[in-house]
C-alpha atoms as a PDB file:
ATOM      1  CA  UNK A   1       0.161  -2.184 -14.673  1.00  0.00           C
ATOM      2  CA  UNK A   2       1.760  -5.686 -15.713  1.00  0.00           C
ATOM      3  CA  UNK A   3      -1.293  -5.626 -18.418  1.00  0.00           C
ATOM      4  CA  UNK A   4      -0.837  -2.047 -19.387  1.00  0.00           C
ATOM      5  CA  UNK A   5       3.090  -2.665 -19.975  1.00  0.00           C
ATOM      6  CA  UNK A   6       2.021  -6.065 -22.387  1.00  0.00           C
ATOM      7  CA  UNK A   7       0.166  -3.825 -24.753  1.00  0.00           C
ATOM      8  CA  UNK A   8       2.577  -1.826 -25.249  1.00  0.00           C
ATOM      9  CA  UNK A   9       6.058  -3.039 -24.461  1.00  0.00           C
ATOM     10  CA  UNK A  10       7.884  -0.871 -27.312  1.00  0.00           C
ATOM     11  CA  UNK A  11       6.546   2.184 -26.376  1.00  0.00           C
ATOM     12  CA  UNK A  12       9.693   3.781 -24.042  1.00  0.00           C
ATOM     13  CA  UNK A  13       7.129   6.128 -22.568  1.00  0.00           C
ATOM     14  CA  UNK A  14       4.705   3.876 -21.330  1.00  0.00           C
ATOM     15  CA  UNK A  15       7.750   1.505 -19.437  1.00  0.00           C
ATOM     16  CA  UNK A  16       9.359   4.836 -18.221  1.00  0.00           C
ATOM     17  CA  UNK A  17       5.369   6.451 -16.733  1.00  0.00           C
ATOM     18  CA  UNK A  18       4.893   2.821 -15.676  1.00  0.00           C
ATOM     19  CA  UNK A  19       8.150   2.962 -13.265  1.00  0.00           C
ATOM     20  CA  UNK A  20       7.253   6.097 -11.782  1.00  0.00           C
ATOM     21  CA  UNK A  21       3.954   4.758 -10.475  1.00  0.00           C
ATOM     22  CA  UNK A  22       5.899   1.840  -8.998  1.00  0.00           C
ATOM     23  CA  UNK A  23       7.628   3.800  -7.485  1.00  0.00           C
ATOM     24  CA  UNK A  24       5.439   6.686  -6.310  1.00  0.00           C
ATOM     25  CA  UNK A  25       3.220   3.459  -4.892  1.00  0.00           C
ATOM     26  CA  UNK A  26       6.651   2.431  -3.138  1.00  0.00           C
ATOM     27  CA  UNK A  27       7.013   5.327  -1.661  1.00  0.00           C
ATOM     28  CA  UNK A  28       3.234   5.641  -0.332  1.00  0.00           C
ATOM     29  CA  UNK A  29       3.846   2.515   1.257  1.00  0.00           C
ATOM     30  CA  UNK A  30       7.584   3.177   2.893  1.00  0.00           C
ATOM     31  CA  UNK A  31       5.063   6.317   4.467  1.00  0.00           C
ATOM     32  CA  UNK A  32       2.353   4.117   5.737  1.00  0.00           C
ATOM     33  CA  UNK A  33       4.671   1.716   7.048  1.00  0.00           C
ATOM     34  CA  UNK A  34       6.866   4.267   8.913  1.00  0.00           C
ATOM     35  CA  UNK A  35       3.782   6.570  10.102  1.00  0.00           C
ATOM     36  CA  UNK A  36       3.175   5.077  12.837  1.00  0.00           C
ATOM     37  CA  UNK A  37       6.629   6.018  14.525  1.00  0.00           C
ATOM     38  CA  UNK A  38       6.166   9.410  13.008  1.00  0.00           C
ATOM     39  CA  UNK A  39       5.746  12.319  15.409  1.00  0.00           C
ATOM     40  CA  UNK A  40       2.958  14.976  14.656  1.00  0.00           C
ATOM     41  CA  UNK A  41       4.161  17.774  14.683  1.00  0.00           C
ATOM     42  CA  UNK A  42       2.460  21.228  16.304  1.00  0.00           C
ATOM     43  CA  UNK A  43       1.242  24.466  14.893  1.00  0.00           C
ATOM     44  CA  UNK A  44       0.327  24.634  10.909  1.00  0.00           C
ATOM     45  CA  UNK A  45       2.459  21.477   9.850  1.00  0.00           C
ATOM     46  CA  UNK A  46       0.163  19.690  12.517  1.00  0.00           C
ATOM     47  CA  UNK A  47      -2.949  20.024  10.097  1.00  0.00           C
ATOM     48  CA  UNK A  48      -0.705  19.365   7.321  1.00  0.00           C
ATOM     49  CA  UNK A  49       0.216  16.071   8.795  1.00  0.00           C
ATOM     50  CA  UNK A  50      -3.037  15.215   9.527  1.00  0.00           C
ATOM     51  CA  UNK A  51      -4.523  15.351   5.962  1.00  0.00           C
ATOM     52  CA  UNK A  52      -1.405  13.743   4.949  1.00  0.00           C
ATOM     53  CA  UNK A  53      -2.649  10.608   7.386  1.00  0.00           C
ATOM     54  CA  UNK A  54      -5.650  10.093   5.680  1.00  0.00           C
ATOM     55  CA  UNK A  55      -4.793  10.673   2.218  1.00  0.00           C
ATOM     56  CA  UNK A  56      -2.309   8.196   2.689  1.00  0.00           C
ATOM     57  CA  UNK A  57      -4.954   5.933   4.707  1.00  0.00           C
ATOM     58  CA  UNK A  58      -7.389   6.074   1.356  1.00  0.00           C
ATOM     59  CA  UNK A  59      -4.638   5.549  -0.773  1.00  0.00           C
ATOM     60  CA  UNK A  60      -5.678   2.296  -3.469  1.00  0.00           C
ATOM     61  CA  UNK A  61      -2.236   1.146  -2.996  1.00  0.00           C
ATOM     62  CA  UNK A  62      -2.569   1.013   1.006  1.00  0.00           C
ATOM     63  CA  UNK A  63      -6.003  -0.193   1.350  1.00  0.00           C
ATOM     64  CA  UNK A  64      -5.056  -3.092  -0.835  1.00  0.00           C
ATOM     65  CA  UNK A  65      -1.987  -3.917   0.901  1.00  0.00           C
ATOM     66  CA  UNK A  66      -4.451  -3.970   4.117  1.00  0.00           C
ATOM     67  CA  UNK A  67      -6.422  -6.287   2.767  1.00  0.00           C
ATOM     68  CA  UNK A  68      -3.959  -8.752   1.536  1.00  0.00           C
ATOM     69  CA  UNK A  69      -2.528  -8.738   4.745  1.00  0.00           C
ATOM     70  CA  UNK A  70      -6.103  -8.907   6.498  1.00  0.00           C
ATOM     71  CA  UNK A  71      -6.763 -11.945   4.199  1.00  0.00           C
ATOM     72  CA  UNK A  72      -3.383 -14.091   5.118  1.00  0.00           C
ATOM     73  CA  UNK A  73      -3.690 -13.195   8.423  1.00  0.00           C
ATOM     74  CA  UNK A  74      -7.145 -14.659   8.480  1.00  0.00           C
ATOM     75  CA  UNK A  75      -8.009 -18.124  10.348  1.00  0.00           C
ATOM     76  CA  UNK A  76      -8.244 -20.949   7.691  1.00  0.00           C
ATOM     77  CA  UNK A  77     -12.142 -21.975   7.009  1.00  0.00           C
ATOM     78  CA  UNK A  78     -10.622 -25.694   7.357  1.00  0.00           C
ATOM     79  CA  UNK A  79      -8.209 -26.888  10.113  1.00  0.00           C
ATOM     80  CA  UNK A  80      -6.140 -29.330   9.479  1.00  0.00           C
ATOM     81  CA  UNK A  81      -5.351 -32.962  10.778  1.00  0.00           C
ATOM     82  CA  UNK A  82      -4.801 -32.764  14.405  1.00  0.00           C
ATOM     83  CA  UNK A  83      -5.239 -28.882  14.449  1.00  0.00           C
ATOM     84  CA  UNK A  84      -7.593 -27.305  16.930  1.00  0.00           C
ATOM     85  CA  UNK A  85      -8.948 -24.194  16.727  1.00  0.00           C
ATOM     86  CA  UNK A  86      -7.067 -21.031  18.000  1.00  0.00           C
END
């Protein structure tokens, strides 16, 4: 987005379609934070919640949030001085 923005930073539209993905992709990931606490619900909005899941699972936004945190969370591939392994 940061690239998209630098090619065309006097272009109001572009800046104001740029903050609306921000924060659409906020809001995805306020959802997938909080979904785990979230309830399912029974009857029709059950089914409703479930697709809702796993669109938001296969989300680009998520998944790479998922994998950042995979990666930092990660062991180091060198310990350091005096560091044994976990």
């Amino acid at each position: 987005m940061r690239e998209i923005r630098e090619r065309q930073p006097w272009n109001p539209d572009v800046l104001t379609l740029l903050w609306e993905i921000k924060r659409m992709r906020s809001l995805l990931l306020r959802l997938d934070q909080v979904s785990c606490d979230l309830r399912r619900p029974t009857g029709l909005m059950g089914d409703i919640y479930d697709e809702l899941m796993q669109q938001i699972a296969v989300e680009p936004c998520v998944v790479e949030r998922k994998e950042w945190t995979a990666e930092i969370l990660e062991a180091p591939y060198k310990l350091r001085k005096g560091m044994g392994p976990r």
